[in-house]
C-alpha atoms as a PDB file:
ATOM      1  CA  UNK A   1      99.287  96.656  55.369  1.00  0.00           C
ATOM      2  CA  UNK A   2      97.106  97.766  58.152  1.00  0.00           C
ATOM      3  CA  UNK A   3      95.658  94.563  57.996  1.00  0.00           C
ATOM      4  CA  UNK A   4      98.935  93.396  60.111  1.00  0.00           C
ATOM      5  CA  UNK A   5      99.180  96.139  62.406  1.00  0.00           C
ATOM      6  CA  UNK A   6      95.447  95.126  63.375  1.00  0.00           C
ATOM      7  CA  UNK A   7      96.824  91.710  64.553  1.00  0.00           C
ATOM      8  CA  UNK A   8      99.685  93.077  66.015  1.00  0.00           C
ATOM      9  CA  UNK A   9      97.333  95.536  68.125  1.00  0.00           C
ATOM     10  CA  UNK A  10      94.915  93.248  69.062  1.00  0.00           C
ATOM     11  CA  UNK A  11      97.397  90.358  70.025  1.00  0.00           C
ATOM     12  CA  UNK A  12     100.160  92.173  70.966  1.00  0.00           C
ATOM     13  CA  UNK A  13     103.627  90.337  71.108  1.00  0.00           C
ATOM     14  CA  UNK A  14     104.902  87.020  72.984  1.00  0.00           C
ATOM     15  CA  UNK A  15     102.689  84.330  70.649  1.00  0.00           C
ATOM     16  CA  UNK A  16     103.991  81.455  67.939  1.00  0.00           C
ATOM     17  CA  UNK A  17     103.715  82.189  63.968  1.00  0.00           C
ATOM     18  CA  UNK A  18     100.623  79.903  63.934  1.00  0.00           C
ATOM     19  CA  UNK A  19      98.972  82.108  65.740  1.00  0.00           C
ATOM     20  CA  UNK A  20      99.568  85.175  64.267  1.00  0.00           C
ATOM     21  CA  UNK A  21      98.934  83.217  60.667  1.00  0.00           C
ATOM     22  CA  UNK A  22      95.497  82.475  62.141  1.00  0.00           C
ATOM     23  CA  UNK A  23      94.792  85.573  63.310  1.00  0.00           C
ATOM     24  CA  UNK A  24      95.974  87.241  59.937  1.00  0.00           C
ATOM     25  CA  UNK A  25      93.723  84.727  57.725  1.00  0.00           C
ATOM     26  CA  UNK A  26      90.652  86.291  60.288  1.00  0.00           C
ATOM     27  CA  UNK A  27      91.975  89.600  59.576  1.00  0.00           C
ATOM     28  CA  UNK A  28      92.385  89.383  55.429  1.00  0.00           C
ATOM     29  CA  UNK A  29      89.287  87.884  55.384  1.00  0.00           C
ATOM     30  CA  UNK A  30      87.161  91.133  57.758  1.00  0.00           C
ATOM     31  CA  UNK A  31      88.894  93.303  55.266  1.00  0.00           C
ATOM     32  CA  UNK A  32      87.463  91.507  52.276  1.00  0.00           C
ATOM     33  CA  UNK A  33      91.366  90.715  50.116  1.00  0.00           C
ATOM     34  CA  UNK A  34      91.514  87.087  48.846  1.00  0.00           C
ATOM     35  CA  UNK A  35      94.380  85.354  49.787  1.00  0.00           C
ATOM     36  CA  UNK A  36      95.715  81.508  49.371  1.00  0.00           C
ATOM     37  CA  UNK A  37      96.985  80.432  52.707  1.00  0.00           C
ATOM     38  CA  UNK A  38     100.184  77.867  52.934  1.00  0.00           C
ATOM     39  CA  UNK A  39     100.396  78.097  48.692  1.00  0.00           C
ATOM     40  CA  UNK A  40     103.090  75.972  47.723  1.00  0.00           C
ATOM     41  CA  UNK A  41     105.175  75.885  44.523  1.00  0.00           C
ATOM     42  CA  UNK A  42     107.265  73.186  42.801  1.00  0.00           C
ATOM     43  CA  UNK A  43     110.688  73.048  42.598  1.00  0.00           C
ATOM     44  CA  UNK A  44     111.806  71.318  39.502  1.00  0.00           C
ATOM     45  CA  UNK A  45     115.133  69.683  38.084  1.00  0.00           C
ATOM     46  CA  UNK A  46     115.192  68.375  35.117  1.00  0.00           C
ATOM     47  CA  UNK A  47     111.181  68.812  34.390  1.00  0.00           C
ATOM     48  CA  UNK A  48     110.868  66.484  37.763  1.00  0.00           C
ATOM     49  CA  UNK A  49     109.336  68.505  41.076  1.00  0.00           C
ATOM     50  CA  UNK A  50     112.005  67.505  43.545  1.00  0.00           C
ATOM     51  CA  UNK A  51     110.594  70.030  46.413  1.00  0.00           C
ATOM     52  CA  UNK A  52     107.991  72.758  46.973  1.00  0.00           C
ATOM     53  CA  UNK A  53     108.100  75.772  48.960  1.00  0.00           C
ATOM     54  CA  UNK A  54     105.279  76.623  51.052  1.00  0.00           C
ATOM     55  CA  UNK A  55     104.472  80.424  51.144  1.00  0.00           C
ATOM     56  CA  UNK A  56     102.762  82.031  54.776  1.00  0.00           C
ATOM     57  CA  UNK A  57      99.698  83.815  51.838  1.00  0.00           C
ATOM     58  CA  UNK A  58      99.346  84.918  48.968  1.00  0.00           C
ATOM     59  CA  UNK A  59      97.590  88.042  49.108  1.00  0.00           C
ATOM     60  CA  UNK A  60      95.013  88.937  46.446  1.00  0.00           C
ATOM     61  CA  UNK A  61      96.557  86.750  43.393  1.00  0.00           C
ATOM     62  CA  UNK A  62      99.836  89.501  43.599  1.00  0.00           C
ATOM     63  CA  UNK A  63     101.785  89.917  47.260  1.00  0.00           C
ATOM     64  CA  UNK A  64     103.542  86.873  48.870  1.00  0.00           C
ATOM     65  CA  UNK A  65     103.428  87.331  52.460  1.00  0.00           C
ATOM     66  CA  UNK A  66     105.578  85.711  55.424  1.00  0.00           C
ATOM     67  CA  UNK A  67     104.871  86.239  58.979  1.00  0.00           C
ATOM     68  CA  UNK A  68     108.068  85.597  61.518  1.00  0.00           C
ATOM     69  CA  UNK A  69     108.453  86.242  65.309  1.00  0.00           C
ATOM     70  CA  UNK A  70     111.517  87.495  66.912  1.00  0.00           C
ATOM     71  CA  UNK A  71     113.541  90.696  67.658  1.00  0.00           C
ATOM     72  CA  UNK A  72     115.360  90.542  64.218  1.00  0.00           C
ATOM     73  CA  UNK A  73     114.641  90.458  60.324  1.00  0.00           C
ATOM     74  CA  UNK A  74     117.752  88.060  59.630  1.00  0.00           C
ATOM     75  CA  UNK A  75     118.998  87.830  56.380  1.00  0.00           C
ATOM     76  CA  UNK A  76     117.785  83.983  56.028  1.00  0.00           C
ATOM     77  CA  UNK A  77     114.237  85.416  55.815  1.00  0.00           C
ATOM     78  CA  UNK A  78     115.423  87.499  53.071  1.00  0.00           C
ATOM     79  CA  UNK A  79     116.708  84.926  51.374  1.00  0.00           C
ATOM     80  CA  UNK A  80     113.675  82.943  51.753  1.00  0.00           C
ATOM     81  CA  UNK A  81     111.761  85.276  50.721  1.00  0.00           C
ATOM     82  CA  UNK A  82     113.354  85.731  47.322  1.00  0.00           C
ATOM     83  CA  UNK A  83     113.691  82.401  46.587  1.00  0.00           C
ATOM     84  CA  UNK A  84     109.991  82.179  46.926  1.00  0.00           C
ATOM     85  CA  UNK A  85     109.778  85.019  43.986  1.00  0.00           C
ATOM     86  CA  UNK A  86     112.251  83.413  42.145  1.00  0.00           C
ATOM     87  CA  UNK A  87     110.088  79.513  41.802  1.00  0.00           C
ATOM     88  CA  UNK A  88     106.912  82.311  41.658  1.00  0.00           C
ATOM     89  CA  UNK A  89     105.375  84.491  38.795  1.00  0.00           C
ATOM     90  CA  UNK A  90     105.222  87.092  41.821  1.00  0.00           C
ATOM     91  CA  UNK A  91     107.971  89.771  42.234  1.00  0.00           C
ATOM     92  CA  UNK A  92     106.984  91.315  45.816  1.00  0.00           C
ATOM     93  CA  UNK A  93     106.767  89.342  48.961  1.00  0.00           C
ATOM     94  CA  UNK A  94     106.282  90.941  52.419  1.00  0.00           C
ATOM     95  CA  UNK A  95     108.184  90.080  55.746  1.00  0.00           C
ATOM     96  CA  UNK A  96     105.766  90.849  58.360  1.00  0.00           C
ATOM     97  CA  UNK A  97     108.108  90.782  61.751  1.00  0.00           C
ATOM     98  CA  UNK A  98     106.147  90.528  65.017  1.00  0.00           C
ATOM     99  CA  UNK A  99     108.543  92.210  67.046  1.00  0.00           C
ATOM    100  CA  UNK A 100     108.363  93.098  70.906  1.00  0.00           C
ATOM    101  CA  UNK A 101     108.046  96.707  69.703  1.00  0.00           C
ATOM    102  CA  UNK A 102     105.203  96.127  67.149  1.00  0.00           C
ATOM    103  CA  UNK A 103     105.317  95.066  63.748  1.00  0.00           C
ATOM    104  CA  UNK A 104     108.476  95.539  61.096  1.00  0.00           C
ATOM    105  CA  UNK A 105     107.752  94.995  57.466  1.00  0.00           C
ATOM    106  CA  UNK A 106     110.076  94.489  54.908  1.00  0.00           C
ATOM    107  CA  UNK A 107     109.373  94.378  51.514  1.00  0.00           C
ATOM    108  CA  UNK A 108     111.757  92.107  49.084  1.00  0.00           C
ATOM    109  CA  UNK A 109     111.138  92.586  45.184  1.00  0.00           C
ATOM    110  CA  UNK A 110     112.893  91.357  42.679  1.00  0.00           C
END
């Protein structure tokens, strides 16, 4: 995941998720990984799609990442990020935490 570190390094911290999004679509794209930005996947009841959740990337058809600003990984983000495995073939997503101490990644699998 050096591809997030290089965002963190060049940007440092103190800017909105967009922007680090942005600057991470730049970044996955210099390094040559595909990735889906903003994929979204239906959540059905019944066989009807009554919502979709909208995932940060999808990196290279396998790795579900989320990018999140603060000074915490809260457990909501967790949660999040398992119910976006859950509605997805996937079973690893990435929290990638700009923090004002540099970058914290968790990984969730299920």
């Amino acid at each position: 995941m050096k591809w997030v570190h290089s965002v963190f390094n060049e940007l440092k911290f103190g800017h909105r998720e967009v922007v680090y999004q942005r600057a991470l679509a730049t970044e996955l794209t210099k390094q040559k990984l595909s990735y889906n930005k903003e994929l979204s996947f239906p959540i059905r009841y019944s066989n009807t799609i009554v919502s979709r959740y909208f995932v940060d990337f999808l990196v290279e058809e396998s790795i579900i990442v989320e990018v999140k600003v603060g000074n915490e990984l809260f457990d909501s983000y967790i949660k999040q990020a398992i119910a976006y495995l859950k509605q997805s073939r996937y079973s690893l997503a990435l929290l990638a935490l700009f923090t004002p101490q540099g970058v914290k990644i968790k990984r969730v699998i299920i």
